[in-house]
N, C-alpha and C. Protein backbone atom coordinates (compact mmCIF):
# COMPACT_ATOMS: atom_id res chain seq x y z
N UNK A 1 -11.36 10.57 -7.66
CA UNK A 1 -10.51 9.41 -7.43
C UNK A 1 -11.05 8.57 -6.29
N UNK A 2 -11.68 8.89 -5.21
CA UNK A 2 -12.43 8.34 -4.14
C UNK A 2 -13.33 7.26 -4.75
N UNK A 3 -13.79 7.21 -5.70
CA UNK A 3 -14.60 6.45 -6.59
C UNK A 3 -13.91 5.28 -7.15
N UNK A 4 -13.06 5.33 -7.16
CA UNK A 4 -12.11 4.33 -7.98
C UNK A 4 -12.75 3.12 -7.21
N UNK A 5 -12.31 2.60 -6.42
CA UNK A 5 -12.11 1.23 -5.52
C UNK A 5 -13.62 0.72 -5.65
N UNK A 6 -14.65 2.07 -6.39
CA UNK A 6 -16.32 1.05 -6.55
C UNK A 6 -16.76 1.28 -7.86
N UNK A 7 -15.48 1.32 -8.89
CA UNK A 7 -15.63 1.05 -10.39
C UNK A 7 -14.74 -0.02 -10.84
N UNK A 8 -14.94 -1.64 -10.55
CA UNK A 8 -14.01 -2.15 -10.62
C UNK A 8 -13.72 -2.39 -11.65
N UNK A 9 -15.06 -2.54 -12.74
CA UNK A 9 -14.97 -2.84 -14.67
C UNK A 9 -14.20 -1.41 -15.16
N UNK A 10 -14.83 -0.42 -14.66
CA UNK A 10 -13.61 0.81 -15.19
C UNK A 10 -11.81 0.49 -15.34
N UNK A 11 -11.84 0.16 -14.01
CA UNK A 11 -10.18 -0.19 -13.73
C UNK A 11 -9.68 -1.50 -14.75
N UNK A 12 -10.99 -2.61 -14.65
CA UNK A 12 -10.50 -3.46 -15.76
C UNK A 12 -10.72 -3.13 -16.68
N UNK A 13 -11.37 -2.52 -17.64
CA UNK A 13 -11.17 -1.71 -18.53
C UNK A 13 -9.77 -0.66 -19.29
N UNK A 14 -9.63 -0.26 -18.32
CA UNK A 14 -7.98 0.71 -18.21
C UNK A 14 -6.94 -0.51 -18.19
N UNK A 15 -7.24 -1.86 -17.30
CA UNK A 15 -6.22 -2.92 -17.44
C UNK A 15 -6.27 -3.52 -18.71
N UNK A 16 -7.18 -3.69 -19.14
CA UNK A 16 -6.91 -4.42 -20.47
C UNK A 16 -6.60 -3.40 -21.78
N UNK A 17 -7.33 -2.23 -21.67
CA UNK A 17 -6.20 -0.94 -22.67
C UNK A 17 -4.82 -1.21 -22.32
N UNK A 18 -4.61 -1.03 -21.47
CA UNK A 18 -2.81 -0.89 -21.56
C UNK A 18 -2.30 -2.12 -21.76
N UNK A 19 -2.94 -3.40 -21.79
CA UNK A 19 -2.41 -4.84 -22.18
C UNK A 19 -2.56 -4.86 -24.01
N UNK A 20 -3.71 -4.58 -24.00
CA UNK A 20 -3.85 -4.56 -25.69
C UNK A 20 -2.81 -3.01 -26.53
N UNK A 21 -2.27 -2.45 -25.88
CA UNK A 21 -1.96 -0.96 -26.25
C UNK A 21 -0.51 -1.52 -26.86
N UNK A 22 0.42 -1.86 -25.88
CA UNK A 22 1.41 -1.87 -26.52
C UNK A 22 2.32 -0.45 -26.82
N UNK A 23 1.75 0.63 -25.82
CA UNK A 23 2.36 1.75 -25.76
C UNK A 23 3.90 1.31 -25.87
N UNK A 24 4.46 0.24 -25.28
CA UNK A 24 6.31 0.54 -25.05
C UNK A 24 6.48 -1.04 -24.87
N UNK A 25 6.56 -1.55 -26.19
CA UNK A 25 6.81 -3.04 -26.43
C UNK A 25 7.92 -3.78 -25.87
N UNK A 26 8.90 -2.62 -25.56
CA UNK A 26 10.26 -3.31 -25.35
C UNK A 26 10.81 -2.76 -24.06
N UNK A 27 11.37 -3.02 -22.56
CA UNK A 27 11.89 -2.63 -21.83
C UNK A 27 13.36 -1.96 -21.91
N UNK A 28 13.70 -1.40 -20.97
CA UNK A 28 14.89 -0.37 -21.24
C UNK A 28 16.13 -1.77 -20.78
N UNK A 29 16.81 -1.44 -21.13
CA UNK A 29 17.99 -2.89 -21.38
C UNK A 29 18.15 -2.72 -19.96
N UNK A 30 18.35 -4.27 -19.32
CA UNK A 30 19.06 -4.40 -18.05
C UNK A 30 20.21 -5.03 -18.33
N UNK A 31 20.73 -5.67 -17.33
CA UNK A 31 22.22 -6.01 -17.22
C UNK A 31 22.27 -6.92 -15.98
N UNK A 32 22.89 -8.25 -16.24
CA UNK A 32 23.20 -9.65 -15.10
C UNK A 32 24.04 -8.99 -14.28
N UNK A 33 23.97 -8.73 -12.67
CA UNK A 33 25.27 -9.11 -11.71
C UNK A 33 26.23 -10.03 -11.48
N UNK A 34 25.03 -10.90 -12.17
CA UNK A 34 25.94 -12.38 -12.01
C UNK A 34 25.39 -13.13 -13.51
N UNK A 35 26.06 -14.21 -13.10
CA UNK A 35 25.54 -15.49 -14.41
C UNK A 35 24.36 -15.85 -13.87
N UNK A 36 23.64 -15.94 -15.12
CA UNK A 36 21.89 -16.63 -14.93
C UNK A 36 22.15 -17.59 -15.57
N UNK A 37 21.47 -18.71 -15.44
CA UNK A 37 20.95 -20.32 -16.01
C UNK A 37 19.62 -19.80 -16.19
N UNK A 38 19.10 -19.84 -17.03
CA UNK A 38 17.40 -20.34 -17.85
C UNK A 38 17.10 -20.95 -19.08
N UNK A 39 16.70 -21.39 -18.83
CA UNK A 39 15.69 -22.76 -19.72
C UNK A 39 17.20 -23.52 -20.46
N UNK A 40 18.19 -23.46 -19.89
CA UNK A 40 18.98 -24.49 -20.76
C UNK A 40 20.55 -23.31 -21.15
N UNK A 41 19.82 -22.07 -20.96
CA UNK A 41 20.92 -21.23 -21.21
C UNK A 41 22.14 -20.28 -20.36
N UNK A 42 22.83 -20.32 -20.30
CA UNK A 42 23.39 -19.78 -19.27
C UNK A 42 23.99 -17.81 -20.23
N UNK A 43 23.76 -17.02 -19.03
CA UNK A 43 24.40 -15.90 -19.74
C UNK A 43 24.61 -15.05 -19.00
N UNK A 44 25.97 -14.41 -19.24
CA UNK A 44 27.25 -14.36 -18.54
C UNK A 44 26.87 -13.07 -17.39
N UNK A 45 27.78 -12.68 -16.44
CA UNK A 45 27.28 -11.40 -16.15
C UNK A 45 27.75 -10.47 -16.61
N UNK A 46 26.78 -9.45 -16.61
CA UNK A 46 26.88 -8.17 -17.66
C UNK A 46 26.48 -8.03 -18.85
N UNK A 47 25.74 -8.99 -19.50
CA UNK A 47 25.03 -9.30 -20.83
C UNK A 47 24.17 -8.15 -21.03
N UNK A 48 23.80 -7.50 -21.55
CA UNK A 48 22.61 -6.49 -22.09
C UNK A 48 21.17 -7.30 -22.29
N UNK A 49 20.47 -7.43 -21.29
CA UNK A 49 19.33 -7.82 -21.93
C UNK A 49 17.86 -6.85 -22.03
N UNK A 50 17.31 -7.18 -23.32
CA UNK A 50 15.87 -6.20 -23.30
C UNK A 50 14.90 -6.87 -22.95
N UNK A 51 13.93 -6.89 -22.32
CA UNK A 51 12.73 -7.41 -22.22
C UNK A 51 11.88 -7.29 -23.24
N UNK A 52 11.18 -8.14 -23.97
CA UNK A 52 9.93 -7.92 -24.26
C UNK A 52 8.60 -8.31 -23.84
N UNK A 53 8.22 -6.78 -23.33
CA UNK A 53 7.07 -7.10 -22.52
C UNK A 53 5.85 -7.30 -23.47
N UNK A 54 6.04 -7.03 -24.60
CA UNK A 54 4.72 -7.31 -25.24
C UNK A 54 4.41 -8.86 -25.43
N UNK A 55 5.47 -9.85 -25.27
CA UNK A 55 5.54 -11.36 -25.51
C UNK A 55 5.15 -12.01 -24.09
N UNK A 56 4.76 -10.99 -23.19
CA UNK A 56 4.24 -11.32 -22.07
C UNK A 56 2.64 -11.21 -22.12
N UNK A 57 2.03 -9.37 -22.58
CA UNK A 57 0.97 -8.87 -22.93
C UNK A 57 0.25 -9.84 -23.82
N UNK A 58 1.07 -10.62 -25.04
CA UNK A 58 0.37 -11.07 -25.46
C UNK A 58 0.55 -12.33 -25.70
N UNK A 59 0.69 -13.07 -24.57
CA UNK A 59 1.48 -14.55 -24.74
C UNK A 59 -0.18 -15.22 -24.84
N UNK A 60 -0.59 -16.38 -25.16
CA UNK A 60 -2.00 -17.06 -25.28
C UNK A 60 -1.90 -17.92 -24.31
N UNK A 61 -0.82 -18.91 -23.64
CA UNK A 61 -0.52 -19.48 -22.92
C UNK A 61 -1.05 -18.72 -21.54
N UNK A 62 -0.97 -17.54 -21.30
CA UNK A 62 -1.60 -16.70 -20.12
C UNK A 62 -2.88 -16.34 -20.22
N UNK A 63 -3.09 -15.41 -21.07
CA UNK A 63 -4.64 -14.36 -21.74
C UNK A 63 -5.22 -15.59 -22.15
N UNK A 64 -5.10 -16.60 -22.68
CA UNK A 64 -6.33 -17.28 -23.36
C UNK A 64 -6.40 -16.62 -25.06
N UNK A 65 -6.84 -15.85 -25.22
CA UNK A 65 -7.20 -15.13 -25.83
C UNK A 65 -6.97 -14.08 -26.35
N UNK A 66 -5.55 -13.70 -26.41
CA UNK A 66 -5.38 -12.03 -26.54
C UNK A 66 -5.66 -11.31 -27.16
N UNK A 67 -6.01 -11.85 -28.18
CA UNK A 67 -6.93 -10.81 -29.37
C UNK A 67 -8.24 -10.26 -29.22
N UNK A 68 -8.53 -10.74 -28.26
CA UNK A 68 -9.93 -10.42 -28.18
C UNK A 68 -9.94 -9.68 -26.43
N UNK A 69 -10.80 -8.20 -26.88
CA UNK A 69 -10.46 -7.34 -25.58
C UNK A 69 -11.57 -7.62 -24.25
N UNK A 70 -11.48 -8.11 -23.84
CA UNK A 70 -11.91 -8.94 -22.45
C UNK A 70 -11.92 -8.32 -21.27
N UNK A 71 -12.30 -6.92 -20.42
CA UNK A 71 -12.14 -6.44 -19.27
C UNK A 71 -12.56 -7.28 -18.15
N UNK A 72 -13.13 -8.05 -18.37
CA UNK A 72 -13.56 -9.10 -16.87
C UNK A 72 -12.37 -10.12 -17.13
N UNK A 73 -11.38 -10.43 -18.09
CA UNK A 73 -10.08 -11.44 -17.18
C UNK A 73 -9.40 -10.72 -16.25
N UNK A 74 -10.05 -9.13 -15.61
CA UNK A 74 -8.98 -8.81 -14.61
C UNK A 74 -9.94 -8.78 -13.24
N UNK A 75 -11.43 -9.45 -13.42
CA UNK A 75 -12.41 -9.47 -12.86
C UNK A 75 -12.22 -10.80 -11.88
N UNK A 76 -12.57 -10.86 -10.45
CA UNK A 76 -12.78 -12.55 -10.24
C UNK A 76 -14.62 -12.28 -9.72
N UNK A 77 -15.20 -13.50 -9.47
CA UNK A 77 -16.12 -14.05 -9.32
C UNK A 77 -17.14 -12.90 -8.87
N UNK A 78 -16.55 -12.13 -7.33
CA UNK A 78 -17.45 -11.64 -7.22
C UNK A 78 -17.35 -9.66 -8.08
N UNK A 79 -16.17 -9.86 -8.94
CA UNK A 79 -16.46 -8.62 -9.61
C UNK A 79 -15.37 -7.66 -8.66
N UNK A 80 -14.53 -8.35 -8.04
CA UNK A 80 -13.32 -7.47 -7.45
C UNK A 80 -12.11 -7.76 -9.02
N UNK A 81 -10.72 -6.91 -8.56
CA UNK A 81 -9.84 -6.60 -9.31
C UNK A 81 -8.87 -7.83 -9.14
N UNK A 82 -8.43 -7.92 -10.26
CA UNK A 82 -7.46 -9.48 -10.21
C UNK A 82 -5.81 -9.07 -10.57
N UNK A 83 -5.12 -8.78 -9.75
CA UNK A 83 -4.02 -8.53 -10.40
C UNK A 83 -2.92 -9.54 -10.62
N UNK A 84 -2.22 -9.88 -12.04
CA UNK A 84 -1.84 -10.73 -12.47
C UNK A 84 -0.73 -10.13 -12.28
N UNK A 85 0.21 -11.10 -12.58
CA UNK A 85 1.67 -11.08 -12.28
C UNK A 85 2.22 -10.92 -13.43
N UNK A 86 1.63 -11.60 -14.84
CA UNK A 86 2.57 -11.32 -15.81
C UNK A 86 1.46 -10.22 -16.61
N UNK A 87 0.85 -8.94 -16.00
CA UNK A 87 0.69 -7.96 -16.08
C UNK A 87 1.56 -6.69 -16.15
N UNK A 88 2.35 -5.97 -17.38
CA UNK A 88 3.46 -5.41 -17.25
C UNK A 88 3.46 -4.69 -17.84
N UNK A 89 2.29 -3.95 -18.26
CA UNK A 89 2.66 -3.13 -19.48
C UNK A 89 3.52 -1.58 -18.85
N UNK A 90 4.03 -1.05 -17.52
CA UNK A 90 4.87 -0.62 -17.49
C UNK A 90 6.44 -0.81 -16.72
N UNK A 91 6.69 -1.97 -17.49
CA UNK A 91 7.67 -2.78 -17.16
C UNK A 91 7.62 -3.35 -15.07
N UNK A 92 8.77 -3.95 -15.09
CA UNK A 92 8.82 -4.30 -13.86
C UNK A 92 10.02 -4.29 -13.37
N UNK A 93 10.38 -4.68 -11.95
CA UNK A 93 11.45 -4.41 -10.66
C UNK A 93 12.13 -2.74 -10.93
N UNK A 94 12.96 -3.02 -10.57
CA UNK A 94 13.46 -1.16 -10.27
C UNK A 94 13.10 -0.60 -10.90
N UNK A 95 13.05 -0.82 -12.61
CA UNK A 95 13.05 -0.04 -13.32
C UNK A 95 11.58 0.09 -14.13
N UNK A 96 10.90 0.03 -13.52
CA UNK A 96 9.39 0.01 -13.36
C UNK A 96 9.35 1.58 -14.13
N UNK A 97 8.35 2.00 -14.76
CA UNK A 97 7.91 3.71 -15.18
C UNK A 97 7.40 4.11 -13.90
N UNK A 98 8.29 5.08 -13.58
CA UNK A 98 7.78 5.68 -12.38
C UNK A 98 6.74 6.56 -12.47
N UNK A 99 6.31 7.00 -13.92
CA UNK A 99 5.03 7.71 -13.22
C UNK A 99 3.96 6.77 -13.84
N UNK A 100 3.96 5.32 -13.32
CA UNK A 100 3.06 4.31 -13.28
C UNK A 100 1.65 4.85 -12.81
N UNK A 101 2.08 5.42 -11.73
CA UNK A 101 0.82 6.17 -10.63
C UNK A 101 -0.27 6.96 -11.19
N UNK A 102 0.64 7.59 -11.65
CA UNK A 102 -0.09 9.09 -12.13
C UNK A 102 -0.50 8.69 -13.53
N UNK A 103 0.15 8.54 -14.51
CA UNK A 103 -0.80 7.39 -15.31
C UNK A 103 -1.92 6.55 -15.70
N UNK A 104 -1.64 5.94 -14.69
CA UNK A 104 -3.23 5.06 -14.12
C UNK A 104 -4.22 6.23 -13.50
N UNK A 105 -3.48 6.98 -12.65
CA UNK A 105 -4.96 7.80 -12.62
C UNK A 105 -5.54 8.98 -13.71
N UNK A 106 -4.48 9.34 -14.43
CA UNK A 106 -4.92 10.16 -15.43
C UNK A 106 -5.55 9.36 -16.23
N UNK A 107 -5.42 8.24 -16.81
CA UNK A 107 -6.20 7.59 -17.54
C UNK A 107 -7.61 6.93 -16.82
N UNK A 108 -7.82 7.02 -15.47
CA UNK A 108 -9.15 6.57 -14.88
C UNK A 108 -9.89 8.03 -15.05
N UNK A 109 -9.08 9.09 -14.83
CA UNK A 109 -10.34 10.48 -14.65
C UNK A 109 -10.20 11.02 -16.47
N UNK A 110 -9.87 10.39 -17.23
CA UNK A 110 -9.76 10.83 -18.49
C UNK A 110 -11.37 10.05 -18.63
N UNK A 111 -11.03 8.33 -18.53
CA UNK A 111 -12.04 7.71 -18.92
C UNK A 111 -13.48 7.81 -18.27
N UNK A 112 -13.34 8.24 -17.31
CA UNK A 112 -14.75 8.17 -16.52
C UNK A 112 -15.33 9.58 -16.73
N UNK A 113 -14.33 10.85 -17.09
CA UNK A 113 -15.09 12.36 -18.03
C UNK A 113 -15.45 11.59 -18.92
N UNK A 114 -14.44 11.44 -19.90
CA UNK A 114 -15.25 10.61 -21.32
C UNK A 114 -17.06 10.33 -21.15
N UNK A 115 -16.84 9.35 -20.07
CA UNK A 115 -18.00 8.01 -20.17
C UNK A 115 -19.23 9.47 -19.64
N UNK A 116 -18.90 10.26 -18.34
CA UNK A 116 -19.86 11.32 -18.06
C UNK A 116 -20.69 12.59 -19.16
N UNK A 117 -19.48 12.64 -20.14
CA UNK A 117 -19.83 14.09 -20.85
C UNK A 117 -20.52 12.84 -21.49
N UNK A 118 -20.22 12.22 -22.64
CA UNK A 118 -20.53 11.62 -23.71
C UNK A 118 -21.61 10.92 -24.08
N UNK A 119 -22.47 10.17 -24.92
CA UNK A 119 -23.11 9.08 -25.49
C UNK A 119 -22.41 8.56 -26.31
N UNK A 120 -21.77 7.03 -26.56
CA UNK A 120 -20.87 6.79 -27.10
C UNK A 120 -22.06 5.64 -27.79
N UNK A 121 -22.40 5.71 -29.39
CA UNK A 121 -23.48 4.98 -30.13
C UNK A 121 -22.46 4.12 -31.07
N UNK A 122 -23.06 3.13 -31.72
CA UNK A 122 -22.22 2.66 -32.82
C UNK A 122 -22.14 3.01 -34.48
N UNK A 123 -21.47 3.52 -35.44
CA UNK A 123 -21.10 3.99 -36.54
C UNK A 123 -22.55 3.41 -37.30
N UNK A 124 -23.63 3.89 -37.68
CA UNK A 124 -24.61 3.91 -38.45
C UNK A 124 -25.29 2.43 -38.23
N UNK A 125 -25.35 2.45 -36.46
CA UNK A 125 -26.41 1.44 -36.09
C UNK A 125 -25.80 0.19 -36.02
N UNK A 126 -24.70 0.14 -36.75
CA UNK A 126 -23.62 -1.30 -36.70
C UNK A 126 -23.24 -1.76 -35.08
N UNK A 127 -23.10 -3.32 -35.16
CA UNK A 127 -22.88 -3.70 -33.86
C UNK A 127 -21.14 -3.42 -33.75
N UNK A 128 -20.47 -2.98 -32.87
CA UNK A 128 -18.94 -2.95 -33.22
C UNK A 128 -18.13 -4.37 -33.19
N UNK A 129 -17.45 -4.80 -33.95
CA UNK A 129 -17.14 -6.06 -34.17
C UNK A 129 -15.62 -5.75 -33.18
């Protein structure tokens, strides 16, 4: 794990899996304290609302591009980590996945065994599309 902070394409790598993944499309329902006003709508307090975070993951208006898997949009110039705001794939404010943490690092020492044991070639010489 000491390694992390000087693999920064790894980490963007792991950022853009969990943007393209779509592990948990929909947030766990929250609930207004009060009345909200947005975009024209007002709704009441105590409303049930779900998030969908995947309409964030994959809005084009943000990504550019979302279809297409891109580990340097979490890259800036000189190749440090870019963290975006409407980055969410495990939801956000309180009710965030708490084992966000452990997560991210099981999936950095998953991927970087992977990348150590392995030779990873393409299916009978094909370029991978």
């Amino acid at each position: 794990m000491k390694d992390k902070t000087n693999l920064p394409y790894v980490e963007a790598t792991i950022m853009e899996v969990l943007r393209r993944a779509d592990i948990a499309p929909i947030a766990l329902p929250h609930t207004y304290t009060h009345d909200v006003q947005f975009r024209g709508h007002t709704f009441p307090k105590g409303v049930l609302v779900i998030l969908m975070l995947d309409s964030v993951l994959q809005d084009p208006d943000m990504w550019g591009d979302p279809g297409n898997f891109r580990p340097d949009r979490f890259l800036d110039d000189t190749g440090k980590i870019v963290k975006k705001e409407e980055f969410i794939p495990f939801s956000l404010g309180r009710r965030a996945c708490l084992g966000e943490s452990m997560a991210r690092m099981e999936l950095f020492l998953f991927l970087i065994t992977m990348i150590q044991r392995f030779k990873f070639i393409p299916v009978d010489g094909q370029k991978p599309s």
